[in-house]
PDB file of N, CA and C in Angstrom:
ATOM      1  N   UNK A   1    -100.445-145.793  28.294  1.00  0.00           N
ATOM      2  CA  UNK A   1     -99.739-146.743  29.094  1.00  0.00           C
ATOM      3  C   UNK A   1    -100.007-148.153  28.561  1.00  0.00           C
ATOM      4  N   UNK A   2     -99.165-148.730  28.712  1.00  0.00           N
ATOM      5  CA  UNK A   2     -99.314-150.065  27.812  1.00  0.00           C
ATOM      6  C   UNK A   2     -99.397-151.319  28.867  1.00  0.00           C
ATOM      7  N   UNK A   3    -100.646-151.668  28.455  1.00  0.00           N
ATOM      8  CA  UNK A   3    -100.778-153.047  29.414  1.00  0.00           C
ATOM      9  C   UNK A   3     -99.521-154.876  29.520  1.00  0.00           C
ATOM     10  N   UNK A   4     -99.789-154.984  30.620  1.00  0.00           N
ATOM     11  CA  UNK A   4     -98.486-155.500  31.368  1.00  0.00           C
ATOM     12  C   UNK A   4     -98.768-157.027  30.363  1.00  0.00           C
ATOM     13  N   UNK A   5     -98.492-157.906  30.026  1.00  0.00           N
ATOM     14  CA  UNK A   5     -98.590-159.144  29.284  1.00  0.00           C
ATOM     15  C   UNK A   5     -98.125-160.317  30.344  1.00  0.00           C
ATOM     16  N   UNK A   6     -98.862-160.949  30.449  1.00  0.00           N
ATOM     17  CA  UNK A   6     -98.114-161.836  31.899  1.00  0.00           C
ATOM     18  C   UNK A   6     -98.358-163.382  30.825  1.00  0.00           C
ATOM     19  N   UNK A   7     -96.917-163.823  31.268  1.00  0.00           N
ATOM     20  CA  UNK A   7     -96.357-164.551  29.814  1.00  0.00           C
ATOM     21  C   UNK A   7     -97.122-166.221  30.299  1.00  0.00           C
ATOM     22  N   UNK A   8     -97.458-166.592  29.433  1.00  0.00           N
ATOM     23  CA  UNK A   8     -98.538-167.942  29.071  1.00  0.00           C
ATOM     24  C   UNK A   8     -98.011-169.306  29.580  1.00  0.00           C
ATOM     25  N   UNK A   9     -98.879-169.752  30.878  1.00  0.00           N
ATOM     26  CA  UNK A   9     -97.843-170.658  31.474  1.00  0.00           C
ATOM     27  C   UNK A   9     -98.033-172.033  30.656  1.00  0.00           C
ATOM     28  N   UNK A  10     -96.501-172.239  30.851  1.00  0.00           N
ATOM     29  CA  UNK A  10     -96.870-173.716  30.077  1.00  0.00           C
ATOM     30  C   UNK A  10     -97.149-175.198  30.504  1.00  0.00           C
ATOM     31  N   UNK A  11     -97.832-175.471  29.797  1.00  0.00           N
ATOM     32  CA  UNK A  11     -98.681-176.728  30.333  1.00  0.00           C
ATOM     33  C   UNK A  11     -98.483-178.252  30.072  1.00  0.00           C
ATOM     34  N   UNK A  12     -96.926-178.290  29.314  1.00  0.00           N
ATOM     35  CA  UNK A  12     -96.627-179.492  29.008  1.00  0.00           C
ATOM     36  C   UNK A  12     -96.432-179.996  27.672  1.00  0.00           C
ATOM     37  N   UNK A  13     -96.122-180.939  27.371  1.00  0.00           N
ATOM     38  CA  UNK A  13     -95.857-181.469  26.316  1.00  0.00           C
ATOM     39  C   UNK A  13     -97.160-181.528  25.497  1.00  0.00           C
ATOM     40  N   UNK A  14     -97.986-182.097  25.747  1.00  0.00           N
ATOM     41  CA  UNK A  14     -99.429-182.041  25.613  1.00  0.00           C
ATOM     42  C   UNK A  14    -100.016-180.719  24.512  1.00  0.00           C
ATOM     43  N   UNK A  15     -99.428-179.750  25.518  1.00  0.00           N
ATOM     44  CA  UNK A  15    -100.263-178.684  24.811  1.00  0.00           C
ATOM     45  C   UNK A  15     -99.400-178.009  23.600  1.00  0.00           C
ATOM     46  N   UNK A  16     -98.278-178.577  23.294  1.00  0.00           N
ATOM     47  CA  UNK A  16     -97.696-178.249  22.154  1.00  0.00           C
ATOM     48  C   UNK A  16     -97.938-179.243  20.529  1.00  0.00           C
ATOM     49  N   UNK A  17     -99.260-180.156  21.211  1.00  0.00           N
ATOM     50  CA  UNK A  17     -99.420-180.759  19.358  1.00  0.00           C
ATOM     51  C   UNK A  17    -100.365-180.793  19.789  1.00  0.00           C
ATOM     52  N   UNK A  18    -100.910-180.939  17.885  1.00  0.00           N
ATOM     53  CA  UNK A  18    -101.935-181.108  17.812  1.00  0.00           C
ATOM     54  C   UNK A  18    -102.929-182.075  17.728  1.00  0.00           C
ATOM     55  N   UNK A  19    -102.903-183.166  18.613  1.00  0.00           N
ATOM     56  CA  UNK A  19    -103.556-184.318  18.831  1.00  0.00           C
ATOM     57  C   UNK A  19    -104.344-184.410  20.037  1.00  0.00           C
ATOM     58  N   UNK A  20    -105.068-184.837  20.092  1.00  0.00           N
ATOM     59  CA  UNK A  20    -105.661-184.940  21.785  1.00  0.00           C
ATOM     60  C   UNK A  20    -104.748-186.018  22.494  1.00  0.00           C
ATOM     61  N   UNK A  21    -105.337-186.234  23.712  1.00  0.00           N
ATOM     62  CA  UNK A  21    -104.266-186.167  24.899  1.00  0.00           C
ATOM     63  C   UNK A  21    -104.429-188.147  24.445  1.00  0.00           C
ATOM     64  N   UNK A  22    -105.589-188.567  24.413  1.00  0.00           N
ATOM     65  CA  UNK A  22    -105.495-189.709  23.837  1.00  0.00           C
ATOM     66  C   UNK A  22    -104.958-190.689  22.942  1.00  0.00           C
ATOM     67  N   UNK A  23    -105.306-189.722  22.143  1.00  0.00           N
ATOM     68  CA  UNK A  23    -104.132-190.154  21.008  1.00  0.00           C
ATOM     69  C   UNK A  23    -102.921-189.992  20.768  1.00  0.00           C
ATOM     70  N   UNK A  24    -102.238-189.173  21.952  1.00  0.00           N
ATOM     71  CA  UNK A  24    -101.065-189.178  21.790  1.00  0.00           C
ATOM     72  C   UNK A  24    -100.818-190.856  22.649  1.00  0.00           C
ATOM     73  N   UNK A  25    -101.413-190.593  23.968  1.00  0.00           N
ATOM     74  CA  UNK A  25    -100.807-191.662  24.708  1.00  0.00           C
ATOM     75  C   UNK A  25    -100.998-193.397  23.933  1.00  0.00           C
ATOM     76  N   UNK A  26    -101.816-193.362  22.925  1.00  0.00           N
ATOM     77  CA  UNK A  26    -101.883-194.524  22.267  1.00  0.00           C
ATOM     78  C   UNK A  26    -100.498-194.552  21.404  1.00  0.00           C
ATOM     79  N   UNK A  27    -100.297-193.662  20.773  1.00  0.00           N
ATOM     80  CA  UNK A  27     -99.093-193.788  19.919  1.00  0.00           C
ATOM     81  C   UNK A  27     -97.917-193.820  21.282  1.00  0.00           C
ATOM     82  N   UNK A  28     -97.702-193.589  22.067  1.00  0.00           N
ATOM     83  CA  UNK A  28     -96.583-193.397  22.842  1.00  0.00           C
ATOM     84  C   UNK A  28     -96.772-195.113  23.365  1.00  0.00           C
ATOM     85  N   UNK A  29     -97.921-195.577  23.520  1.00  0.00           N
ATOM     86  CA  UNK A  29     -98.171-197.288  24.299  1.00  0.00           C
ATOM     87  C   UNK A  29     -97.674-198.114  22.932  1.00  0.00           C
ATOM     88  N   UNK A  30     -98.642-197.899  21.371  1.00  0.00           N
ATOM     89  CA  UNK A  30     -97.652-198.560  20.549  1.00  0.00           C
ATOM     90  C   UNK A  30     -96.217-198.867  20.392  1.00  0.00           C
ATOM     91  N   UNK A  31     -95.318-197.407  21.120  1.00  0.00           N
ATOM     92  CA  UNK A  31     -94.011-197.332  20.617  1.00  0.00           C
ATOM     93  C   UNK A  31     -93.540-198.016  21.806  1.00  0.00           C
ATOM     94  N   UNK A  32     -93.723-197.804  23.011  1.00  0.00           N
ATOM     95  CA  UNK A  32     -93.194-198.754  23.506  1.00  0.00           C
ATOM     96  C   UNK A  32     -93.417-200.394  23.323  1.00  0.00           C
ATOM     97  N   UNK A  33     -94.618-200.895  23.157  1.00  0.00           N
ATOM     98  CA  UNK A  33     -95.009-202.192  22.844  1.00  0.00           C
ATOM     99  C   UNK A  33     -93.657-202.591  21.707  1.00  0.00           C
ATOM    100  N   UNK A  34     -93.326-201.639  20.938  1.00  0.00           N
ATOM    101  CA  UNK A  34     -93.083-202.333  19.259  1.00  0.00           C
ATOM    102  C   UNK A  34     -91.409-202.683  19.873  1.00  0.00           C
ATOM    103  N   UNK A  35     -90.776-201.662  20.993  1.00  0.00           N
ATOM    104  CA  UNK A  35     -89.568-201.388  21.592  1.00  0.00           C
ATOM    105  C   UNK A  35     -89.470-202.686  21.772  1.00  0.00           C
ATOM    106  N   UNK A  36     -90.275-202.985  23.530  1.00  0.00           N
ATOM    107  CA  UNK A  36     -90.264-204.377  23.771  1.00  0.00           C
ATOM    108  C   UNK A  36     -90.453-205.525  22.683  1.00  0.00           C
ATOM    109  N   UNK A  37     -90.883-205.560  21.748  1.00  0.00           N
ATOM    110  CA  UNK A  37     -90.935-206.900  20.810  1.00  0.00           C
ATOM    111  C   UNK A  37     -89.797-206.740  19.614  1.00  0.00           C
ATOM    112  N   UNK A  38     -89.100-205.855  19.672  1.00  0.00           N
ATOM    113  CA  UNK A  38     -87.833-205.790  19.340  1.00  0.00           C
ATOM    114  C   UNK A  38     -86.630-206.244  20.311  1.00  0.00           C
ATOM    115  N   UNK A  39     -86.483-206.054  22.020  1.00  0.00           N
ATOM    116  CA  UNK A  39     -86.200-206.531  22.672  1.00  0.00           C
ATOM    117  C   UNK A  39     -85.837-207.825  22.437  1.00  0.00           C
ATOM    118  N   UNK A  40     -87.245-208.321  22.786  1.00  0.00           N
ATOM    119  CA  UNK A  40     -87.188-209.838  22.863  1.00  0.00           C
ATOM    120  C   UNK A  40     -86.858-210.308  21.823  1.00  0.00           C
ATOM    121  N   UNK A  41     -87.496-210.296  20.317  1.00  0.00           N
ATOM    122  CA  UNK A  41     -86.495-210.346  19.378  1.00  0.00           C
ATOM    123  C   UNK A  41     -85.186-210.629  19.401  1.00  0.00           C
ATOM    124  N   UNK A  42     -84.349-209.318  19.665  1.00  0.00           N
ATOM    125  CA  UNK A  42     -83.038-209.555  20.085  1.00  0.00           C
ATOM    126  C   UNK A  42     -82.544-210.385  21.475  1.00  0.00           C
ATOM    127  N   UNK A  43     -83.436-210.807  21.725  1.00  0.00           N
ATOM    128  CA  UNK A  43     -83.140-211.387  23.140  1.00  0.00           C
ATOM    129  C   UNK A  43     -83.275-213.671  22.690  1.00  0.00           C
ATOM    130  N   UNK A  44     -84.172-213.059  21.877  1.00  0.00           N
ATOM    131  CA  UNK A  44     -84.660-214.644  21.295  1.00  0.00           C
ATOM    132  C   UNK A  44     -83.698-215.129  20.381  1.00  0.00           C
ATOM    133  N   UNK A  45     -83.347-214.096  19.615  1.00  0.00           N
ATOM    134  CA  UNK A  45     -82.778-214.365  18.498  1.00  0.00           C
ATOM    135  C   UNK A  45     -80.946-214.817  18.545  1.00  0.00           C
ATOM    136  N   UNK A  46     -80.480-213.967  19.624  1.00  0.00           N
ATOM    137  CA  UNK A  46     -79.160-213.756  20.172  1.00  0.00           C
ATOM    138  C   UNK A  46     -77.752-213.910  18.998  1.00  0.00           C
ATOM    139  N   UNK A  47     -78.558-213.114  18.108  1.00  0.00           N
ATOM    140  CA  UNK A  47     -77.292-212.784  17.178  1.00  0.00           C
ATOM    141  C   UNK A  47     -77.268-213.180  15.922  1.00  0.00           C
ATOM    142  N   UNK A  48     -76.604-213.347  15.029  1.00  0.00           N
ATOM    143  CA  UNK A  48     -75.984-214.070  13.679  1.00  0.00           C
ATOM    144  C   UNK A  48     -75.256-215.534  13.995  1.00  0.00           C
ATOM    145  N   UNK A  49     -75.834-215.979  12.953  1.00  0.00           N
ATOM    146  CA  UNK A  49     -75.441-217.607  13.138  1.00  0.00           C
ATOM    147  C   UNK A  49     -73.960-217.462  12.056  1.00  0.00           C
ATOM    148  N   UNK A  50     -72.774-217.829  12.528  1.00  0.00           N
ATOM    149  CA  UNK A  50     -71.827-217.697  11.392  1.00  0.00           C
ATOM    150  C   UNK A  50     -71.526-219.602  10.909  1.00  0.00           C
ATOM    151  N   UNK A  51     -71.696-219.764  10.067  1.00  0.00           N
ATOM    152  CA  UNK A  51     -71.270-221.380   9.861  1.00  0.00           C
ATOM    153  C   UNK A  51     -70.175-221.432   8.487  1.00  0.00           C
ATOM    154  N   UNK A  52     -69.332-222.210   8.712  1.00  0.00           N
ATOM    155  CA  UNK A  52     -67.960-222.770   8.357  1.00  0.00           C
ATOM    156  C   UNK A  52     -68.644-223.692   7.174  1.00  0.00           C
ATOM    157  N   UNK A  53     -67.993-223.541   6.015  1.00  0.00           N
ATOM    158  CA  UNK A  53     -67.593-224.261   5.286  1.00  0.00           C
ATOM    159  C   UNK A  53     -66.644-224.794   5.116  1.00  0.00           C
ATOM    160  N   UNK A  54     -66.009-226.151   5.682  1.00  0.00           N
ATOM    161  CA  UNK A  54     -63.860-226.554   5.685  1.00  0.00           C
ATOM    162  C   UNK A  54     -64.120-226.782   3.987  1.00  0.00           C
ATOM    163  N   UNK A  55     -64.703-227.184   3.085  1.00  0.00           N
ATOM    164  CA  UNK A  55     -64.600-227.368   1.825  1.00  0.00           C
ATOM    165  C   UNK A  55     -63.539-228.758   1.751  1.00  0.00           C
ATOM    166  N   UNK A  56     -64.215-229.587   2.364  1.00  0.00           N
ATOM    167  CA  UNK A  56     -63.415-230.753   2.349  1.00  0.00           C
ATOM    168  C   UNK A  56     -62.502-231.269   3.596  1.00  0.00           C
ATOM    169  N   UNK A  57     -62.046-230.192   4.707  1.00  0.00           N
ATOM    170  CA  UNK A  57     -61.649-230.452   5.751  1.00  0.00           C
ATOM    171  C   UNK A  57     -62.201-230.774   6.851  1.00  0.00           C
ATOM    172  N   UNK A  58     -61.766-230.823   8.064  1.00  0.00           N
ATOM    173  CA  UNK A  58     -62.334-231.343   8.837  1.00  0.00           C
ATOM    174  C   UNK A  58     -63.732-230.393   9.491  1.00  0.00           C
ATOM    175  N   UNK A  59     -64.865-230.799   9.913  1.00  0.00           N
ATOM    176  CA  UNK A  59     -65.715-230.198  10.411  1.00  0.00           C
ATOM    177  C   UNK A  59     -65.743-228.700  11.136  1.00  0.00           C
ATOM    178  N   UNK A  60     -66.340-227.609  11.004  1.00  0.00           N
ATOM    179  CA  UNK A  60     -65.994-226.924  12.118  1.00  0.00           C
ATOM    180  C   UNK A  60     -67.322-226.252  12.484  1.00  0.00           C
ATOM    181  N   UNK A  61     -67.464-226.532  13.684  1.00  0.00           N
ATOM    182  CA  UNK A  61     -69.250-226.059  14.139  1.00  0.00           C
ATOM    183  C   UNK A  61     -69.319-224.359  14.310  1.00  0.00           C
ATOM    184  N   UNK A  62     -70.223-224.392  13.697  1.00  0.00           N
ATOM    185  CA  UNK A  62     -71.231-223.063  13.267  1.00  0.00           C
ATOM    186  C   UNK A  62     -71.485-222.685  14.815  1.00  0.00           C
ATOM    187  N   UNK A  63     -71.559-220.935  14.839  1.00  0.00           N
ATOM    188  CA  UNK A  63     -71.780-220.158  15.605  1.00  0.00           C
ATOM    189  C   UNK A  63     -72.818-218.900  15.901  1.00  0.00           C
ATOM    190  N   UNK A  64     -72.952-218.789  17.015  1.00  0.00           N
ATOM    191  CA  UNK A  64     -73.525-217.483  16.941  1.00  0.00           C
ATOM    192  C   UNK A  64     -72.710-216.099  17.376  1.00  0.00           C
ATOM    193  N   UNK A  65     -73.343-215.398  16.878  1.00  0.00           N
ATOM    194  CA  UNK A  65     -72.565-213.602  17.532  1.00  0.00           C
ATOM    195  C   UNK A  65     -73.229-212.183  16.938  1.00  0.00           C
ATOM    196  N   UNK A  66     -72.930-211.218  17.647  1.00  0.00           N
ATOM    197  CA  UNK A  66     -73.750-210.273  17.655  1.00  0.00           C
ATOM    198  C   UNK A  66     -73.288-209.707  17.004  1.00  0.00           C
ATOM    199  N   UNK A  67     -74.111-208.111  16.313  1.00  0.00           N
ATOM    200  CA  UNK A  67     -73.657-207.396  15.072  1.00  0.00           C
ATOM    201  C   UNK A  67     -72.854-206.583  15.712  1.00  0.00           C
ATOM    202  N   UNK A  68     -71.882-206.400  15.180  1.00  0.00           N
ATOM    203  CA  UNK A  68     -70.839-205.487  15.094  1.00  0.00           C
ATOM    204  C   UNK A  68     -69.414-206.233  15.332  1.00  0.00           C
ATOM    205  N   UNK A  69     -69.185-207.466  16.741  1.00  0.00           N
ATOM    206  CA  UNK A  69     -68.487-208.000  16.803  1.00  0.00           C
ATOM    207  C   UNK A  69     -67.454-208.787  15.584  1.00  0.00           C
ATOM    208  N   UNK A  70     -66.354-208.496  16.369  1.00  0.00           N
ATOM    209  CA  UNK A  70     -65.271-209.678  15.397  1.00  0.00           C
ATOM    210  C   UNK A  70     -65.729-210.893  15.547  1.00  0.00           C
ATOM    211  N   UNK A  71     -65.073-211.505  14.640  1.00  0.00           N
ATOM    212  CA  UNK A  71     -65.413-212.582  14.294  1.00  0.00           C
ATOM    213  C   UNK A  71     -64.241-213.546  15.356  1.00  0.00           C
ATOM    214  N   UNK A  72     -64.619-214.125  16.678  1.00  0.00           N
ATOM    215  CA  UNK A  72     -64.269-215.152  17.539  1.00  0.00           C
ATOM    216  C   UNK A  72     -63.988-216.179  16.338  1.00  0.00           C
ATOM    217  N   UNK A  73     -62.598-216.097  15.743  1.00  0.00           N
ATOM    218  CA  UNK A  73     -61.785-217.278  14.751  1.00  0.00           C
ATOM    219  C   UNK A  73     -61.993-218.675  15.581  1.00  0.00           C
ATOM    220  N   UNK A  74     -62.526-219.880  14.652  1.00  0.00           N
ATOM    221  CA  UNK A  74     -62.714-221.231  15.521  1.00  0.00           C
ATOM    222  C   UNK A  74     -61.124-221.553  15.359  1.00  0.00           C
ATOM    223  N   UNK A  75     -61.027-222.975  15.791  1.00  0.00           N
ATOM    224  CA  UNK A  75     -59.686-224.040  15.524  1.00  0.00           C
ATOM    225  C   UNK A  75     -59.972-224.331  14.251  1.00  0.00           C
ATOM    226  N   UNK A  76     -58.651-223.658  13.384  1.00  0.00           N
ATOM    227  CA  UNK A  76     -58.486-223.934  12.217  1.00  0.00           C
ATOM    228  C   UNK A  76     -58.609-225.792  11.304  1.00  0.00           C
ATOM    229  N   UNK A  77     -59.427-225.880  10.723  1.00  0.00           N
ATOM    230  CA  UNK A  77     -60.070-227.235  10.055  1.00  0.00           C
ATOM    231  C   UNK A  77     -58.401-227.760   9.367  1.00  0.00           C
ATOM    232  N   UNK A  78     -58.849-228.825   9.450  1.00  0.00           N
ATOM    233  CA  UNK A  78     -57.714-229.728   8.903  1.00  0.00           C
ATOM    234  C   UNK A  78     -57.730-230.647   7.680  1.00  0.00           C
ATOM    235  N   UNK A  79     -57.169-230.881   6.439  1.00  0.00           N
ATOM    236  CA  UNK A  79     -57.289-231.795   5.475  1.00  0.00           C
ATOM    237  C   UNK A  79     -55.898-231.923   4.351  1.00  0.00           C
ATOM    238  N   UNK A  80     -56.232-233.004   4.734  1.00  0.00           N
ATOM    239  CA  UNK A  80     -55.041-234.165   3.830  1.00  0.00           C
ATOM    240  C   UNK A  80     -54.195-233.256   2.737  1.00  0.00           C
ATOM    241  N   UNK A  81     -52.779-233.251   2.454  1.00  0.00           N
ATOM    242  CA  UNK A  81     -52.620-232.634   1.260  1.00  0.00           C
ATOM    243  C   UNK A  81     -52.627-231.126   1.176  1.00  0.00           C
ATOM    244  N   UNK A  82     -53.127-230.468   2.559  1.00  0.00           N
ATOM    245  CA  UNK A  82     -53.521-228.943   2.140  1.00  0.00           C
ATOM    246  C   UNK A  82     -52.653-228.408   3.225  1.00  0.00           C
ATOM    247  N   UNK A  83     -52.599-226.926   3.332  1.00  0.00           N
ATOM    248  CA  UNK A  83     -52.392-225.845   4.185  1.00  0.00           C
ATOM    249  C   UNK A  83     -53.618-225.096   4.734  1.00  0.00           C
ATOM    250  N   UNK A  84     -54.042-224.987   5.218  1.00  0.00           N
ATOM    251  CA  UNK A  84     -55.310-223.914   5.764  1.00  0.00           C
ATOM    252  C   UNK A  84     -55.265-222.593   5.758  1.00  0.00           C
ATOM    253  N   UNK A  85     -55.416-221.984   4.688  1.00  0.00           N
ATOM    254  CA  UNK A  85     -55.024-219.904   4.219  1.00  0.00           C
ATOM    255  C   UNK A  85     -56.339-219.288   4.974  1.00  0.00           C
ATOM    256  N   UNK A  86     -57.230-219.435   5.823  1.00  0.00           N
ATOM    257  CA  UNK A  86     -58.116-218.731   6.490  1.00  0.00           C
ATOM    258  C   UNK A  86     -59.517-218.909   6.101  1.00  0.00           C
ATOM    259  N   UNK A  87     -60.556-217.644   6.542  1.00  0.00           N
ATOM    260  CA  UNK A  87     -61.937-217.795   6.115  1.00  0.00           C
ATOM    261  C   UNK A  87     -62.236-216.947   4.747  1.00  0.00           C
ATOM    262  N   UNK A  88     -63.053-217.526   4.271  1.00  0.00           N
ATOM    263  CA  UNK A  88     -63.226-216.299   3.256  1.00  0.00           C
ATOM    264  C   UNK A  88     -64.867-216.489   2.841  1.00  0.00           C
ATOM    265  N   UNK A  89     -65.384-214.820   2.177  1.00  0.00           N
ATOM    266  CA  UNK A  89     -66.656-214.976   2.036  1.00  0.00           C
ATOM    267  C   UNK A  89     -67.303-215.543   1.192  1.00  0.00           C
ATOM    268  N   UNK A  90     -66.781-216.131   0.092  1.00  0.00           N
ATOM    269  CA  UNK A  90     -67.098-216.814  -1.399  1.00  0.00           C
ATOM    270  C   UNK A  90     -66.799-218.067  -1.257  1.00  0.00           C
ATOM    271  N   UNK A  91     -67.609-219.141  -1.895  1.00  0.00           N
ATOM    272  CA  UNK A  91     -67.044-220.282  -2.133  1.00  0.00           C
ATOM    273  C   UNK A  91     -65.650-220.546  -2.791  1.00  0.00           C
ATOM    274  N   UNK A  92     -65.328-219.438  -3.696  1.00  0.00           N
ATOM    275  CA  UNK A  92     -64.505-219.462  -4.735  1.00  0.00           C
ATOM    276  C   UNK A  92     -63.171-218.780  -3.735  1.00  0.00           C
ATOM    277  N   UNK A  93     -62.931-218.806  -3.285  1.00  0.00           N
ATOM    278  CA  UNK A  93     -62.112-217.797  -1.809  1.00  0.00           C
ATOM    279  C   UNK A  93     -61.622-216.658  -2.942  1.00  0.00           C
ATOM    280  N   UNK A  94     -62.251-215.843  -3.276  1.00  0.00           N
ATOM    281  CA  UNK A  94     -61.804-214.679  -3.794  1.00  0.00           C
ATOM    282  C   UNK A  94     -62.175-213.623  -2.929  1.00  0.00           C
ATOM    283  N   UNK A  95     -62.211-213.512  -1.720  1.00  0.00           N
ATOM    284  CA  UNK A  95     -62.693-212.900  -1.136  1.00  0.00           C
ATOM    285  C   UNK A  95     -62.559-213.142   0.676  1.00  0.00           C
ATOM    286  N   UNK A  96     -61.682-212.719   0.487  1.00  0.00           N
ATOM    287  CA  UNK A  96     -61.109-213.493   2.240  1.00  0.00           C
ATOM    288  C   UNK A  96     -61.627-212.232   3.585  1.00  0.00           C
ATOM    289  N   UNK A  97     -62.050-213.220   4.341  1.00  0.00           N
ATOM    290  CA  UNK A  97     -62.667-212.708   5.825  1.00  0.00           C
ATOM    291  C   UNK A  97     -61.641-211.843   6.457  1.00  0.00           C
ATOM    292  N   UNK A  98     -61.303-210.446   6.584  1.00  0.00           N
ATOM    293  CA  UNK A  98     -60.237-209.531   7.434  1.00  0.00           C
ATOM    294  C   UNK A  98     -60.636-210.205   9.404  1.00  0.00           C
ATOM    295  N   UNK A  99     -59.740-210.107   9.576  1.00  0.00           N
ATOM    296  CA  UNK A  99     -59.908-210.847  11.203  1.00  0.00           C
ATOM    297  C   UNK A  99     -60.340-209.913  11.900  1.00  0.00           C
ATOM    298  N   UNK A 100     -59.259-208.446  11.798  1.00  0.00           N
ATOM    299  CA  UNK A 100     -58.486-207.742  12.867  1.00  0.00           C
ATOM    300  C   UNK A 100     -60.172-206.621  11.863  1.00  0.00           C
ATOM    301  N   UNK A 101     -60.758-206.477  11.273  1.00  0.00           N
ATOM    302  CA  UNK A 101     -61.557-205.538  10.634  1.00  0.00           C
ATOM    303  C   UNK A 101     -62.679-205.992  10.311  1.00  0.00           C
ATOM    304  N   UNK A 102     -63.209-206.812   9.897  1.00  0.00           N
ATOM    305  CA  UNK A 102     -64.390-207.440   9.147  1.00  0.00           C
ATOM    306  C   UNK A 102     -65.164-207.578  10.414  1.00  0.00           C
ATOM    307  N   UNK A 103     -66.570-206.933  10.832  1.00  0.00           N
ATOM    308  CA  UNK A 103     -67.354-207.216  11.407  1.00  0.00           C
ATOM    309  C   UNK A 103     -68.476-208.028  11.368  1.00  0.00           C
ATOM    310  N   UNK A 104     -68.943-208.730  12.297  1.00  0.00           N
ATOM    311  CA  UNK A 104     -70.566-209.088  12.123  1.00  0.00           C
ATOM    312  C   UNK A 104     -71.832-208.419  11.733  1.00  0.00           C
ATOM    313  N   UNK A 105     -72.302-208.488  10.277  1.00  0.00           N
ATOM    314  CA  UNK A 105     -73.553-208.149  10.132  1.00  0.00           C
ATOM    315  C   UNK A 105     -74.723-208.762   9.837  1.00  0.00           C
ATOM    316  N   UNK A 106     -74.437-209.754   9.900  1.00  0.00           N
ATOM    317  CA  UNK A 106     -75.563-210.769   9.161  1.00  0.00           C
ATOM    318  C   UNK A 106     -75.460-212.180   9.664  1.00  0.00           C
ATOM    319  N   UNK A 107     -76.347-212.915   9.288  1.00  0.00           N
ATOM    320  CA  UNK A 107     -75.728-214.404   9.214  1.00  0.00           C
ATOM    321  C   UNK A 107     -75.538-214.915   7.878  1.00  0.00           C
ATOM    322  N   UNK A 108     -74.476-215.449   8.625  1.00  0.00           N
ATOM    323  CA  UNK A 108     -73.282-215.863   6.767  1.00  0.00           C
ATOM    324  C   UNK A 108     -72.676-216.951   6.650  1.00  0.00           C
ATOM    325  N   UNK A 109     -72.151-217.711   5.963  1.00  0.00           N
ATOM    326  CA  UNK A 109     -71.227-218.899   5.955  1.00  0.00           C
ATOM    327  C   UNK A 109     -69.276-218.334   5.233  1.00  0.00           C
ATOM    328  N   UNK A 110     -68.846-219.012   5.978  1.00  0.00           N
ATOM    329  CA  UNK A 110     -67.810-218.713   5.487  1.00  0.00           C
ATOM    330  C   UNK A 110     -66.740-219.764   5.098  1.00  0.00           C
ATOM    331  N   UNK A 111     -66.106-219.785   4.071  1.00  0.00           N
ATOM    332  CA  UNK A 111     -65.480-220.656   3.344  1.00  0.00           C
ATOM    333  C   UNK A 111     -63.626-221.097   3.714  1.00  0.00           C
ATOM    334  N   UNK A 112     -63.404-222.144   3.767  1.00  0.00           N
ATOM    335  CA  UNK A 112     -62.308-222.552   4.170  1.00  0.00           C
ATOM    336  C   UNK A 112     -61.104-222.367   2.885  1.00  0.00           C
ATOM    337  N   UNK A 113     -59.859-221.943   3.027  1.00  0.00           N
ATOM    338  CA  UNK A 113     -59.318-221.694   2.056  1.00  0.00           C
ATOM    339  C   UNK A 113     -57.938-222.725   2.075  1.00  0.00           C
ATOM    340  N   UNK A 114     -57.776-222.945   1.300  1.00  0.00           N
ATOM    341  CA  UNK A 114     -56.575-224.305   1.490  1.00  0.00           C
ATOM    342  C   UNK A 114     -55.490-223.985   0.250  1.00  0.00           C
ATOM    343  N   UNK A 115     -54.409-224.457   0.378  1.00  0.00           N
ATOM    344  CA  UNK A 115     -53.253-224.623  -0.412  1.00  0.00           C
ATOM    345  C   UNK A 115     -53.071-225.520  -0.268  1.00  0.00           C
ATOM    346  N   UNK A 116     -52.035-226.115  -1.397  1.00  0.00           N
ATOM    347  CA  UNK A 116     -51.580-227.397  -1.787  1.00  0.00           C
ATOM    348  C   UNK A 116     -50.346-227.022  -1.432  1.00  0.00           C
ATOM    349  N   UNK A 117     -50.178-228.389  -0.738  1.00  0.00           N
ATOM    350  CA  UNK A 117     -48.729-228.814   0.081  1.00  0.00           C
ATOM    351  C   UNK A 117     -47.489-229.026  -1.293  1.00  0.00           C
TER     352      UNK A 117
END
């Protein structure tokens, strides 16, 4: 006759590694600590600074915004002689800012693009 096996109660998270109970809860207090100072971080920091280059036009004040967001287009800069063709990522405007696609990842400057009238 074969003896009955009465199945192994379980005792928690705990008893499935191999660390003592201490050392887990230190690593679990680090990870939250590191959470919160990432938080605030993001809380201090409040985003990407985007700043305008008009390249000769009129001023246009630098911003902040968060990663992923579009890019909130300012009032297009103004100068003598030109047309205003948009933002772009190069000084050299070979490389123009998509409105409706180009997201926030960084902080960046972006360049004013002009035509001649």
């Amino acid at each position: 006759m074969e003896e009955e096996r009465s199945p192994r109660p379980l005792r928690g998270l705990y008893d499935r590694v191999n660390i003592s109970v201490g050392t887990l809860n230190i690593v679990i207090i680090v990870l939250v600590a590191a959470l919160l100072v990432c938080f605030a971080y993001g809380i201090a920091h409040r985003g990407y600074t985007i700043t305008f280059d008009s390249l000769g036009g009129t001023a246009v004040e630098s911003r902040k915004q968060m990663y992923g967001e579009l890019l909130e287009e300012p009032e297009a800069p103004v100068r003598e002689g030109y047309v205003f063709d948009g933002w772009y990522r190069d000084q050299n405007t070979a490389y123009p800012w998509n409105q409706e696609e180009d997201v926030i990842t960084e902080s960046m400057t972006l360049y004013a693009g002009w035509k001649e009238l």
